[in-house]
Protein backbone atom coordinates (compact mmCIF):
# COMPACT_ATOMS: atom_id res chain seq x y z
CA UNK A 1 -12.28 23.94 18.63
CA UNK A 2 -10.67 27.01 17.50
CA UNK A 3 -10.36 29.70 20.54
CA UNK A 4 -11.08 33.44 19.40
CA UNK A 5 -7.42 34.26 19.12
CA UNK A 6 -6.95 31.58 16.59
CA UNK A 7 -10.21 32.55 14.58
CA UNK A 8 -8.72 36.14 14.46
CA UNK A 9 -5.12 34.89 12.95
CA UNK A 10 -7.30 33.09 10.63
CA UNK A 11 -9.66 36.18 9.67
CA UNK A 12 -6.73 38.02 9.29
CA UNK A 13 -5.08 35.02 6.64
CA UNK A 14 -8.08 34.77 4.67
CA UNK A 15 -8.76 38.23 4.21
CA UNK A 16 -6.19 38.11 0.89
CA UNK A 17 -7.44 34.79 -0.15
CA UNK A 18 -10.11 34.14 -3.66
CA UNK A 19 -12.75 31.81 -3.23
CA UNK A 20 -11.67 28.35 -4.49
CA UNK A 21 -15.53 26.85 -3.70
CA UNK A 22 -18.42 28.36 -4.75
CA UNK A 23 -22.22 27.18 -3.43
CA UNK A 24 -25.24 27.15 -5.50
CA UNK A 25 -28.58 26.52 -6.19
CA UNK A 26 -27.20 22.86 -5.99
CA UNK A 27 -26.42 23.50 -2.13
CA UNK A 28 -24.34 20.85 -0.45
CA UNK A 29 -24.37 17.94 -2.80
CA UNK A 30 -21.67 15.07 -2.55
CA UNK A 31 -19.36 16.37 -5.08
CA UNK A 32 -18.87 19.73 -3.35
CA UNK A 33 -18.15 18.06 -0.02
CA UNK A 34 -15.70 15.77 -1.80
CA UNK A 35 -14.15 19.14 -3.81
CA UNK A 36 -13.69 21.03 -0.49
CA UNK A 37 -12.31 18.17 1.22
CA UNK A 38 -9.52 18.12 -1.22
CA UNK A 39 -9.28 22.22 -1.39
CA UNK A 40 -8.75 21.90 3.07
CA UNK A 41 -6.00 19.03 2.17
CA UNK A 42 -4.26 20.98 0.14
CA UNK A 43 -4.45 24.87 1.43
CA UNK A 44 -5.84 24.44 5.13
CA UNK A 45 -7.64 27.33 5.31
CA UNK A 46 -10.37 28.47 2.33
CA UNK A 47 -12.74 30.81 1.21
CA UNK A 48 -16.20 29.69 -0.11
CA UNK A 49 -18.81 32.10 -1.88
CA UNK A 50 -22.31 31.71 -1.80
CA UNK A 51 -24.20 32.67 -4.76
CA UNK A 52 -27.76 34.89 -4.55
CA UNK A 53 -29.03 31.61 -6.07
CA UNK A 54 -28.61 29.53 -3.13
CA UNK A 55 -31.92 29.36 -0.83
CA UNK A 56 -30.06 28.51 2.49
CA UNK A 57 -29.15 30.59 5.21
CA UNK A 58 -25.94 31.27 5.06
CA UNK A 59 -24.46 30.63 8.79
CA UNK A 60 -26.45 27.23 7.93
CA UNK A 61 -24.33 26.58 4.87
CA UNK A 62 -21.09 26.90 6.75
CA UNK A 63 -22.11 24.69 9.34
CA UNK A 64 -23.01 21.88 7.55
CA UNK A 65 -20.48 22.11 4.76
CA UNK A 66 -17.48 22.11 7.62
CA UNK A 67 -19.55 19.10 9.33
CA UNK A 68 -19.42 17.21 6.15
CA UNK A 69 -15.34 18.21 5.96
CA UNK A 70 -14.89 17.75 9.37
CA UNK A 71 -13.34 21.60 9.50
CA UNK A 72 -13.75 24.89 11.30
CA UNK A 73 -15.84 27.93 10.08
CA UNK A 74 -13.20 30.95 11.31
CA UNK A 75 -15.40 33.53 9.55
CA UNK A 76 -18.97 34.28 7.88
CA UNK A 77 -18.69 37.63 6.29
CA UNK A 78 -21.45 38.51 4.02
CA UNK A 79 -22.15 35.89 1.28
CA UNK A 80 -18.26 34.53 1.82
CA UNK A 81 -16.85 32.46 4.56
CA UNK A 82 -13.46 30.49 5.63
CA UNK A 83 -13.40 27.13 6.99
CA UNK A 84 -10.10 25.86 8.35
CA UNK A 85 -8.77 22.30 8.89
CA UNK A 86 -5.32 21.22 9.79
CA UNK A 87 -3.33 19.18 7.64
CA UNK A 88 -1.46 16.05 8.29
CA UNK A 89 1.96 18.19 7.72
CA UNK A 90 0.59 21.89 8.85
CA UNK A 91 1.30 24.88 6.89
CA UNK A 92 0.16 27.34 8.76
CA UNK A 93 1.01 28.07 12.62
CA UNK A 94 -1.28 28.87 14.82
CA UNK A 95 -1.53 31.20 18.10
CA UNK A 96 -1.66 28.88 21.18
CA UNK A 97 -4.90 28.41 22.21
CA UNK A 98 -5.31 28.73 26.56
């Protein structure tokens, strides 16, 4: 669980990031678990985009797409949000938690 001085290092990390996953009409289909599975393995932290055409809620598609990754939503900003997940060999540092 990521404490609220971690989500804010993260907010402020993903702020310069592009979207490497983007959700559709298709929702949360096997494939796009499996593709941002790999995207957390590699980078750690990611943005994901949410198209108009996509008939979830929004907060509903984070939650369920970092349940099926087994990462952390940090942020859900508008149609865009970051999940986080911490590699085997992390790149990233984060503030100690309490």
């Amino acid at each position: 669980m990521l404490t609220g001085k971690q989500k804010r290092f993260l907010r402020g990390m993903g702020h310069s990031l592009n979207p490497v996953i983007t959700v559709g009409k298709g929702e949360i289909s096997t494939p796009l678990v499996r593709e941002t599975s790999e995207a957390l393995e590699h980078h750690e932290l990611i943005k994901v985009k949410i198209l108009e055409s996509c008939i979830m809620d929004r907060h509903e598609v984070a939650d369920e797409l970092a349940k099926a990754c087994g990462a952390e939503v940090a942020q859900v900003l508008g149609r865009t949000f970051l999940l986080y997940r911490k590699a085997e060999e992390p790149k990233l540092e984060l503030p100690k938690g309490k």
